[in-house]
C-alpha atoms as a PDB file:
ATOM      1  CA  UNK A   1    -124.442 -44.596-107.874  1.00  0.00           C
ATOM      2  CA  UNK A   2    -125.474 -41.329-105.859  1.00  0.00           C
ATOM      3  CA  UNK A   3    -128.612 -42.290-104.634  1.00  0.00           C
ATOM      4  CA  UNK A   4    -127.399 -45.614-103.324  1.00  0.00           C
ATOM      5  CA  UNK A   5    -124.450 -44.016-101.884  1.00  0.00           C
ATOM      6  CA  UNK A   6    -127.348 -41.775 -99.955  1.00  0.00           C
ATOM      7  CA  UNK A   7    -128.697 -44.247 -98.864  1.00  0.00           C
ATOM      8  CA  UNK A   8    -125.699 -46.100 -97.571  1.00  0.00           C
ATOM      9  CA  UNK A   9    -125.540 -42.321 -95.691  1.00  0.00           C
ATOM     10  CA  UNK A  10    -129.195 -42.313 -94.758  1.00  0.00           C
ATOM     11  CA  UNK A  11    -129.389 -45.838 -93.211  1.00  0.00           C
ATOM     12  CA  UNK A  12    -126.416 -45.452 -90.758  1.00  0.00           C
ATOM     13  CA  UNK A  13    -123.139 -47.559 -89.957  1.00  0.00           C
ATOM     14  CA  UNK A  14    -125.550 -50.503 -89.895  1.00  0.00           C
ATOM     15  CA  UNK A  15    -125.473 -50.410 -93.534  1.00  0.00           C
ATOM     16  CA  UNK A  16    -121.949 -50.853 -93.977  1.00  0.00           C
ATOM     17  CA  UNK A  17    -121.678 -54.671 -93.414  1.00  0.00           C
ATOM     18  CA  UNK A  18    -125.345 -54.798 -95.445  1.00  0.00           C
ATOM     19  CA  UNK A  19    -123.579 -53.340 -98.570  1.00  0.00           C
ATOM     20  CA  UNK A  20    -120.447 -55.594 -97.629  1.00  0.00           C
ATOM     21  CA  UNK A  21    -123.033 -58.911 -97.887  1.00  0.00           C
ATOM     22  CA  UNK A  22    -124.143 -57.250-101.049  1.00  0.00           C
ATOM     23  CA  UNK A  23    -121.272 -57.095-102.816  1.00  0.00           C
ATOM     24  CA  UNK A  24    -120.208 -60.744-101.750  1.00  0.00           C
ATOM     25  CA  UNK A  25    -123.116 -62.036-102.783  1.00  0.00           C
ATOM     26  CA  UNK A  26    -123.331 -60.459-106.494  1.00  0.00           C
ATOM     27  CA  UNK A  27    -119.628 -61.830-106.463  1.00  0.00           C
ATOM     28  CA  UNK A  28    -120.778 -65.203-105.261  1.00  0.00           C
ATOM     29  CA  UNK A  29    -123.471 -65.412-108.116  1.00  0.00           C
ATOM     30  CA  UNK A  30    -120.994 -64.367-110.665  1.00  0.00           C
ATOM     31  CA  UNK A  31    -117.952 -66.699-109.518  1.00  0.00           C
ATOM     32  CA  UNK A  32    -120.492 -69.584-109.359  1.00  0.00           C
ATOM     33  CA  UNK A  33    -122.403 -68.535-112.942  1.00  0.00           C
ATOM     34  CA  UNK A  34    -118.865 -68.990-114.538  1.00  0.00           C
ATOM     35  CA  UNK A  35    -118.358 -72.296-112.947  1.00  0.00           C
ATOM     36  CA  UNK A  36    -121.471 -74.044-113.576  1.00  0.00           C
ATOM     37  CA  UNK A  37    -121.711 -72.412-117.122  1.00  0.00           C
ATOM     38  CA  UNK A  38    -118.482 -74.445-117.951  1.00  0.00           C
ATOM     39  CA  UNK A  39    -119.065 -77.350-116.901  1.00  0.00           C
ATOM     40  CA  UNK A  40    -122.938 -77.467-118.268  1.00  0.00           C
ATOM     41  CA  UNK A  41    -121.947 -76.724-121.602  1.00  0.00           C
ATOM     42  CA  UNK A  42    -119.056 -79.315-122.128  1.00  0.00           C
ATOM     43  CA  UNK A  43    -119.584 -82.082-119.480  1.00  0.00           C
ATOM     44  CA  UNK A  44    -122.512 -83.979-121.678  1.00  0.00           C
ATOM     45  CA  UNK A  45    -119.445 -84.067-125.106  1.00  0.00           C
ATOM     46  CA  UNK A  46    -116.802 -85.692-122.361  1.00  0.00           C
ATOM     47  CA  UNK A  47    -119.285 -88.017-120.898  1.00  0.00           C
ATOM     48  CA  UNK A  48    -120.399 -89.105-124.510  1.00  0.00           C
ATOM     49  CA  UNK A  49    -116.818 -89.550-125.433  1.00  0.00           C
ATOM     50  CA  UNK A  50    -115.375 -90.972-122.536  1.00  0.00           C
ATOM     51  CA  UNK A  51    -118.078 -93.773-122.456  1.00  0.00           C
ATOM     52  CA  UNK A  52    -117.611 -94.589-126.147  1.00  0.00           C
ATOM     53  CA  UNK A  53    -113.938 -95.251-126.076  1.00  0.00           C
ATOM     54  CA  UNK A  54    -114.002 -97.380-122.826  1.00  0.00           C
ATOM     55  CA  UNK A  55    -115.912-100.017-124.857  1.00  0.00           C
ATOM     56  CA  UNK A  56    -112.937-100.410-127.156  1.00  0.00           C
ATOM     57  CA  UNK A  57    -109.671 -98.870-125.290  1.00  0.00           C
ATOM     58  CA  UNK A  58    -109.675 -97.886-121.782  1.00  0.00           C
ATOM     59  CA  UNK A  59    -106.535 -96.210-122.047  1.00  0.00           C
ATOM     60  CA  UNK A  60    -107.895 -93.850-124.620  1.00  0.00           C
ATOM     61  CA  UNK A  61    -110.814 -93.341-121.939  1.00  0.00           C
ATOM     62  CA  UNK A  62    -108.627 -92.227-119.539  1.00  0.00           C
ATOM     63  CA  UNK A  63    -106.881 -89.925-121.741  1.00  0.00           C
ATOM     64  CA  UNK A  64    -110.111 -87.986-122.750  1.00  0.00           C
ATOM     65  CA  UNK A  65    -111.023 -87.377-118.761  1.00  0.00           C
ATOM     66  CA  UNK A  66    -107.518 -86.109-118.165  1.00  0.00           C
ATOM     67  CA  UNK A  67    -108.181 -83.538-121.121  1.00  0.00           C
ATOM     68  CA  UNK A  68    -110.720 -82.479-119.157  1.00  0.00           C
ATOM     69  CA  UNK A  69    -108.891 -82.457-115.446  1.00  0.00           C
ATOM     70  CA  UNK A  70    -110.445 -79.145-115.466  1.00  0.00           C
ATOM     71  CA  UNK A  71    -113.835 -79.642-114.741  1.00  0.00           C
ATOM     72  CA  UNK A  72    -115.585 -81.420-111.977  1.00  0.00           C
ATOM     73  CA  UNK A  73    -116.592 -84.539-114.784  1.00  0.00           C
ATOM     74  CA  UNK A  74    -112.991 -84.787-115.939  1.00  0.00           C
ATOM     75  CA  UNK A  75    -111.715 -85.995-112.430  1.00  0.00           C
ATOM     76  CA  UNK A  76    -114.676 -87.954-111.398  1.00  0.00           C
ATOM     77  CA  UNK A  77    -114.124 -89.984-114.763  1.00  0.00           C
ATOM     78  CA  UNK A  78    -110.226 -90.185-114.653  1.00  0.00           C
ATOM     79  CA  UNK A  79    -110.211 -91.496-110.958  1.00  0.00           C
ATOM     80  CA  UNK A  80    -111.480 -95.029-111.861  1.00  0.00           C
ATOM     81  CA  UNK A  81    -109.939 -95.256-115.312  1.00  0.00           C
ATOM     82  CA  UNK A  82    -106.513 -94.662-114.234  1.00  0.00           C
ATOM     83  CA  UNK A  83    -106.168 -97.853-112.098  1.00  0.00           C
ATOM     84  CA  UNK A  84    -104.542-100.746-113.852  1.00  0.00           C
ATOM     85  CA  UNK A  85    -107.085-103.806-113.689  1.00  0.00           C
ATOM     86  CA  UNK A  86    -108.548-102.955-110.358  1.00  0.00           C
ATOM     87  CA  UNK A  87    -111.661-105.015-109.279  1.00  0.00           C
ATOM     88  CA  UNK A  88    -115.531-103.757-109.789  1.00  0.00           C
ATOM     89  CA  UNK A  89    -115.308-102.540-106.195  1.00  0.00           C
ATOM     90  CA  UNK A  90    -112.411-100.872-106.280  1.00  0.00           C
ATOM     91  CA  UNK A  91    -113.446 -99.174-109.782  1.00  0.00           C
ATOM     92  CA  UNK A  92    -116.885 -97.903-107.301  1.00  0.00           C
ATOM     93  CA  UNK A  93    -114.432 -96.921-104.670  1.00  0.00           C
ATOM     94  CA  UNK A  94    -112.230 -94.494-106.697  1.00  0.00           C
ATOM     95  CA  UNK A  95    -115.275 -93.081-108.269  1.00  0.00           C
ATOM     96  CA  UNK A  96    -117.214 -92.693-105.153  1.00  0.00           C
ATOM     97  CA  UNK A  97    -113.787 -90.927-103.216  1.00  0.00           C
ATOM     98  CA  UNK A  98    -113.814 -88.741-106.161  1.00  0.00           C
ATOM     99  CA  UNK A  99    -117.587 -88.410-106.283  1.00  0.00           C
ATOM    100  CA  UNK A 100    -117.684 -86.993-102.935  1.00  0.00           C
ATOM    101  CA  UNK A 101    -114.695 -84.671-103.088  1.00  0.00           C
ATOM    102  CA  UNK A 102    -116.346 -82.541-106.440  1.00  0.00           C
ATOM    103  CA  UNK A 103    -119.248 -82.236-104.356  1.00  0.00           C
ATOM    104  CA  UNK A 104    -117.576 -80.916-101.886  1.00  0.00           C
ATOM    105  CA  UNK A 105    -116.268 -78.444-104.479  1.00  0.00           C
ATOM    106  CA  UNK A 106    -119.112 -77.979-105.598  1.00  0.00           C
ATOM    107  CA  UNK A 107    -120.784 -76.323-102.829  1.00  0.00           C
ATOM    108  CA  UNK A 108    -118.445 -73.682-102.667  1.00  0.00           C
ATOM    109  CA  UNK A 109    -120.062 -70.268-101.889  1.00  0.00           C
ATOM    110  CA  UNK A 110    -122.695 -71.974 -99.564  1.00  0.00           C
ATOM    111  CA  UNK A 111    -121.846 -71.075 -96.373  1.00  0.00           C
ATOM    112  CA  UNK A 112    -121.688 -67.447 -97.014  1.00  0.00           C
ATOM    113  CA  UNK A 113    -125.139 -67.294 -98.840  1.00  0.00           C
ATOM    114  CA  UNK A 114    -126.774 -69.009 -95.659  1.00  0.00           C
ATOM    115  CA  UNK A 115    -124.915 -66.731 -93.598  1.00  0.00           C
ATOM    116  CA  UNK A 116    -125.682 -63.683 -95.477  1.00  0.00           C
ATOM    117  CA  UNK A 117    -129.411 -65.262 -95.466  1.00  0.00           C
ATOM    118  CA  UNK A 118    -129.383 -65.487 -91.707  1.00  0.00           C
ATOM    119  CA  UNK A 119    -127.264 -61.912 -90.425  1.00  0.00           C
ATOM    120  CA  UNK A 120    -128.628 -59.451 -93.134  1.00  0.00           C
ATOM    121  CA  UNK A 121    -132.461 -59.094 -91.997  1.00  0.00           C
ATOM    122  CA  UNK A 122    -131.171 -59.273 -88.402  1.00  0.00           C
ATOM    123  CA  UNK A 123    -128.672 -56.307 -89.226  1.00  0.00           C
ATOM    124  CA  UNK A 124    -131.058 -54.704 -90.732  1.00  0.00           C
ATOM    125  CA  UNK A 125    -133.617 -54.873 -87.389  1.00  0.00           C
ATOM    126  CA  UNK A 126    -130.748 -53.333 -85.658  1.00  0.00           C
ATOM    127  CA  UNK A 127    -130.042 -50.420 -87.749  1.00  0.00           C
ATOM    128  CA  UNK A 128    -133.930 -49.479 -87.585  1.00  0.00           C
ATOM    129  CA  UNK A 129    -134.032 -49.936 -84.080  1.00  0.00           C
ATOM    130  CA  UNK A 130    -130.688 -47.724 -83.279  1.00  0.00           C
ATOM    131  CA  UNK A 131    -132.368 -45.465 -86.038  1.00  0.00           C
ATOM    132  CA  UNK A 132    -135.729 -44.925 -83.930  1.00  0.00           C
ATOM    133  CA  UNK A 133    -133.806 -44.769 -80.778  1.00  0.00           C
ATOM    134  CA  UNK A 134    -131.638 -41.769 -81.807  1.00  0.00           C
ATOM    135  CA  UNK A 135    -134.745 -40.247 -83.458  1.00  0.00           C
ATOM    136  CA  UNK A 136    -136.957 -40.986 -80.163  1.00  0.00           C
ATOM    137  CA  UNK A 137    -134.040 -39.206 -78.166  1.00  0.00           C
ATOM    138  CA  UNK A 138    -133.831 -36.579 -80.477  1.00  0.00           C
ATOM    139  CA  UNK A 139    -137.611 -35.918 -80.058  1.00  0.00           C
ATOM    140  CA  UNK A 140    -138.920 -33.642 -77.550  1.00  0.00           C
ATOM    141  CA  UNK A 141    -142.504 -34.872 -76.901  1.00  0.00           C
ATOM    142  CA  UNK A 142    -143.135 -32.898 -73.364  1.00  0.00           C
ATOM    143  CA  UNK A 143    -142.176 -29.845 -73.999  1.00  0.00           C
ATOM    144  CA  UNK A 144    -144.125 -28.691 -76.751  1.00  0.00           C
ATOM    145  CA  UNK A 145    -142.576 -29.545 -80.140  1.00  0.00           C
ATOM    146  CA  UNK A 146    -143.298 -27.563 -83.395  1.00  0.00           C
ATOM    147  CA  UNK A 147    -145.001 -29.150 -86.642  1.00  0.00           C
ATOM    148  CA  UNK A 148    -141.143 -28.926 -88.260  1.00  0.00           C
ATOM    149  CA  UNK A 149    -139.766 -31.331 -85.183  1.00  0.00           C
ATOM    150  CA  UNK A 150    -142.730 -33.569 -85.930  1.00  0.00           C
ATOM    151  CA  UNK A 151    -141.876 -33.730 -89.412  1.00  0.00           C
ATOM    152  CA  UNK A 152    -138.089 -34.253 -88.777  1.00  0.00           C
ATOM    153  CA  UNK A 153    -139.219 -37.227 -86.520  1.00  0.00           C
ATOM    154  CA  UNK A 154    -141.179 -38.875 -89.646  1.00  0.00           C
ATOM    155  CA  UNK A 155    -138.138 -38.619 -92.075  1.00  0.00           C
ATOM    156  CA  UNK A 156    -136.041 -39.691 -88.898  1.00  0.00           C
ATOM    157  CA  UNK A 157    -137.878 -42.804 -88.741  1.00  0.00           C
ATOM    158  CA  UNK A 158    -138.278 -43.163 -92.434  1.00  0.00           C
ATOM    159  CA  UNK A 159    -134.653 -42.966 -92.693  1.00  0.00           C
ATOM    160  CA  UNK A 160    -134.122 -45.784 -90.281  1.00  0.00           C
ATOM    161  CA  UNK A 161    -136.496 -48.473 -91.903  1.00  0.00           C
ATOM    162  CA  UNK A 162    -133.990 -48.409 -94.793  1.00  0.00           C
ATOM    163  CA  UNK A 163    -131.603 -51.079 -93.132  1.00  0.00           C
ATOM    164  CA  UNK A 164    -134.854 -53.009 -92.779  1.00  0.00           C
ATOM    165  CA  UNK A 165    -135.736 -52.871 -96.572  1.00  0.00           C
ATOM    166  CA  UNK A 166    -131.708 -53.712 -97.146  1.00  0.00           C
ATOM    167  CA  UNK A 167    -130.989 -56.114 -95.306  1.00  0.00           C
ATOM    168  CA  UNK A 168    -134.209 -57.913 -96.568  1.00  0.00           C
ATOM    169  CA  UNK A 169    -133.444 -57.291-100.099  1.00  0.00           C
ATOM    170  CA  UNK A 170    -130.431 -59.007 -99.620  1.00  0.00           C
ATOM    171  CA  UNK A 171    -131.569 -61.732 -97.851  1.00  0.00           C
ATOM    172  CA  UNK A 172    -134.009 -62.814-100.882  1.00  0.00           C
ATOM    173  CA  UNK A 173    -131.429 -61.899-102.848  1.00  0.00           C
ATOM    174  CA  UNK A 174    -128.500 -64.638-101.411  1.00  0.00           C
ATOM    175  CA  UNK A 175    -131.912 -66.946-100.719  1.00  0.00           C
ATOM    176  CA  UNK A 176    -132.710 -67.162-104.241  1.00  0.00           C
ATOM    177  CA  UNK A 177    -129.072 -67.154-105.665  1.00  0.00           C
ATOM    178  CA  UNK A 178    -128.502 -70.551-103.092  1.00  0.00           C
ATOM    179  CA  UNK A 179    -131.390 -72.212-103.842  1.00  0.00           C
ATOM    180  CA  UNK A 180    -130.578 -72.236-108.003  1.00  0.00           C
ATOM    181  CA  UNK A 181    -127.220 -73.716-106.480  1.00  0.00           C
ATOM    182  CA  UNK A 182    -128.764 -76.116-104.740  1.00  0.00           C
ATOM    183  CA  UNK A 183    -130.485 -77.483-107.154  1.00  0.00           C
ATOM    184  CA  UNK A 184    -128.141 -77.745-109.931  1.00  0.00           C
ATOM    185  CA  UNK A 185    -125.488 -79.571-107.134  1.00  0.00           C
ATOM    186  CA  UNK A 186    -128.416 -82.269-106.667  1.00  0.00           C
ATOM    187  CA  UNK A 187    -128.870 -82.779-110.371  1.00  0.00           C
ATOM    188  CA  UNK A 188    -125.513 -83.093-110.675  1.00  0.00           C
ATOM    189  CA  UNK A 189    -125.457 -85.648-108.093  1.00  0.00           C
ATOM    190  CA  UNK A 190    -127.852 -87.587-109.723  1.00  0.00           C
ATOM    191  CA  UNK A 191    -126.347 -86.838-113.474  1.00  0.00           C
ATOM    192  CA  UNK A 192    -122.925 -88.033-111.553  1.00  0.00           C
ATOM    193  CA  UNK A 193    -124.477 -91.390-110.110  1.00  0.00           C
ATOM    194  CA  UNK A 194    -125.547 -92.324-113.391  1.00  0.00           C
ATOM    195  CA  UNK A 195    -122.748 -91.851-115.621  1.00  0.00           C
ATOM    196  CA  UNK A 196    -120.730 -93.470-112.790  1.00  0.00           C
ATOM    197  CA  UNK A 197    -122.814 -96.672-113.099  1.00  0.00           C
ATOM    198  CA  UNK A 198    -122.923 -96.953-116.674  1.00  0.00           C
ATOM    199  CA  UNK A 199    -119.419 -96.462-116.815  1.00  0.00           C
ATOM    200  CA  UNK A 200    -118.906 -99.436-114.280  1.00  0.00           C
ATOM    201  CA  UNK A 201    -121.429-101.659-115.926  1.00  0.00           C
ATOM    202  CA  UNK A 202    -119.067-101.268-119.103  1.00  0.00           C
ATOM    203  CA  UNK A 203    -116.344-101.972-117.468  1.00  0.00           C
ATOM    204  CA  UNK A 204    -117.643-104.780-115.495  1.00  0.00           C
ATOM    205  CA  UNK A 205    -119.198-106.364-118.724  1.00  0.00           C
ATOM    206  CA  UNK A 206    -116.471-105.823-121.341  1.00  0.00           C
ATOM    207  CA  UNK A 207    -113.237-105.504-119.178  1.00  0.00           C
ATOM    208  CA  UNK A 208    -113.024-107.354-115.973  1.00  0.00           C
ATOM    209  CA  UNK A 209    -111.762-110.883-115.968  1.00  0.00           C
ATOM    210  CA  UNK A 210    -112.085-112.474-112.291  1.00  0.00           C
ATOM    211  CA  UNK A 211    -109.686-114.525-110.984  1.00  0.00           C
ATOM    212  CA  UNK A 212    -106.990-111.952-112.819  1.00  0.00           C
ATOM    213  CA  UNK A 213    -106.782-109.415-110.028  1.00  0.00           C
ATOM    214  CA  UNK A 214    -103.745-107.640-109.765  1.00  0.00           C
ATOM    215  CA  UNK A 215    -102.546-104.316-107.147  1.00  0.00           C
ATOM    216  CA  UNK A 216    -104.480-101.168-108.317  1.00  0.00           C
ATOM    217  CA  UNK A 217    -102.142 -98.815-109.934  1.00  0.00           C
ATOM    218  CA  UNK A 218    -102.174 -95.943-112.049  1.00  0.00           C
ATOM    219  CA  UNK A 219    -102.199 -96.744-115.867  1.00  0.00           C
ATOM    220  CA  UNK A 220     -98.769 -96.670-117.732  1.00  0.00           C
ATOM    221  CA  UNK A 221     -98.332 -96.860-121.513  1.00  0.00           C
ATOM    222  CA  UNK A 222     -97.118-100.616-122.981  1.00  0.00           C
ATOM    223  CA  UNK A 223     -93.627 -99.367-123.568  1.00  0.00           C
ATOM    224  CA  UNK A 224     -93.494 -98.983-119.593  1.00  0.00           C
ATOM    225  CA  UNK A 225     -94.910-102.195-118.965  1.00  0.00           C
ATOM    226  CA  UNK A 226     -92.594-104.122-121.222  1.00  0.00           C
ATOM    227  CA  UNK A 227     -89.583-102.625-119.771  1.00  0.00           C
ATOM    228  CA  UNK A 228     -88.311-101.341-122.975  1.00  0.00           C
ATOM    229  CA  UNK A 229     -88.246 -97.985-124.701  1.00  0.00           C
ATOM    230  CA  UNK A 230     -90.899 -97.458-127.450  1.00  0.00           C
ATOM    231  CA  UNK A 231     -88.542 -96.859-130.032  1.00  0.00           C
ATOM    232  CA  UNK A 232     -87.131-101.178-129.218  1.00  0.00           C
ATOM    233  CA  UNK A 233     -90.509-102.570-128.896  1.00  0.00           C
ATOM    234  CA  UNK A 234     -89.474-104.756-132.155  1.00  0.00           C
END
C-alpha cells in the first residue's frame, strides 16, 4: 500500500484521475462478476423448467419466470407468458420489447470501460510530458551542471514515465475486463434468441387456436375470470 501510494506521489497530480479509473474499473469487474455469476449459474434450471411446464400449463410457466423476476431470463420469459391468448406475433413482440430492454441492462458498465480505455493512456502522455517539462526547466544545461544535477534529471524523467506505465496498465486492464463482457452479452443474445423461439414454437404448436383471438392481457387466475371467489367456484 506504501509503494503504490509513492508512486501515486512520484507520478504527479496526473495520477490522481489514473488511480480514480483504477478503482472504477476493479469496481466495474466486481459489480459485473456478481451479476453474470448469477445469472450463469441458475438461468439454464429456469429455462429447463419454464419450457417443460408450458407444454402442459402455461399458467404454471408464467409462475416459474416470475420466481425468477430477478434475473435478466426471468423477465424475458414472463413478458410473453403473461398475456392472455395473445397471437404468435404478439407472443414475438413482448419477448422481443423485453429482449431488447435486458440487453440494454446488460451492458451496464460499458461506457465507462471504453472511456477509461480511451482517457487513461492519454492522461498518462500528459503527466510524462508535464513531468519532463518541469524536469527540463529544472535542468541547467548551459551553465555547467554537476554529475548530481545530471543524475537528478534521470530520476526526474524516470519519475515522469510512471503516468505512462499507469495509465497503460489501466487501459489493458478496462480493455480486457470489456471485452470478457462483450462476449458473454453476445452469447447471451444468441442463448436469448433461442430459448425465445423454442418457447414460441411451443406455444404456437400446442396453444394457439386461430380464429380465437382475443385483447392481450395479463394472465389472471380462473376464479377471476369466472367472476366468483375461489372459495364458490362449486
Amino acid at each position: 500500500m506504501a509503494s503504490l501510494l509513492d508512486l501515486v506521489i512520484k507520478g504527479g497530480p496526473v495520477m490522481v484521475p489514473i488511480l480514480g479509473f483504477s478503482v472504477a474499473t476493479i469496481a466495474c469487474a466486481l459489480e459485473r462478476t456478481w451479476f453474470w455469476y448469477q445469472l450463469l449459474s441458475q438461468e439454464d434450471r429456469i429455462v429447463n423448467d419454464v419450457l417443460e411446464a408450458s407444454h402442459d400449463d402455461l399458467d404454471a410457466a408464467a409462475a416459474i419466470a416470475e420466481r425468477a423476476q430477478t434475473l435478466p431470463i426471468g423477465r424475458f420469459l414472463h413478458a410473453p407468458l403473461r398475456l392472455r391468448q395473445p397471437t404468435p406475433e404478439t407472443f414475438r413482440l413482448a419477448m422481443e420489447a423485453a429482449g431488447d430492454k435486458e440487453f440494454v441492462r446488460m451492458q451496464k458498465g460499458d461506457k465507462l470501460l471504453e472511456t477509461t480505455v480511451a482517457v487513461s493512456p492519454l492522461l498518462g502522455l500528459l503527466g510524462t510530458v508535464t513531468g519532463l517539462i518541469g524536469t527540463f526547466t529544472n535542468l541547467n544545461i548551459g551553465g555547467g551542471g554537476t554529475s548530481e544535477q545530471a543524475t537528478q534529471a534521470a530520476a526526474g524523467i524516470g519519475e515522469a514515465l510512471i503516468t505512462t506505465a499507469g495509465g497503460m496498465i489501466v487501459a489493458i486492464m478496462a480493455l480486457l475486463i470489456f471485452r470478457v463482457l462483450v462476449t458473454l452479452q453476445a452469447r447471451q443474445m444468441n442463448y436469448f434468441s433461442e430459448v425465445g423461439n423454442e418457447l414460441e414454437l411451443i406455444y404456437r404448436q400446442v396453444w394457439y387456436e386461430p380464429g380465437t383471438d382475443v385483447p392481450d392481457e395479463p394472465l389472471v387466475s380462473a376464479s377471476k375470470r369466472s367472476g366468483l371467489p375461489s372459495g364458490d367456484r362449486y
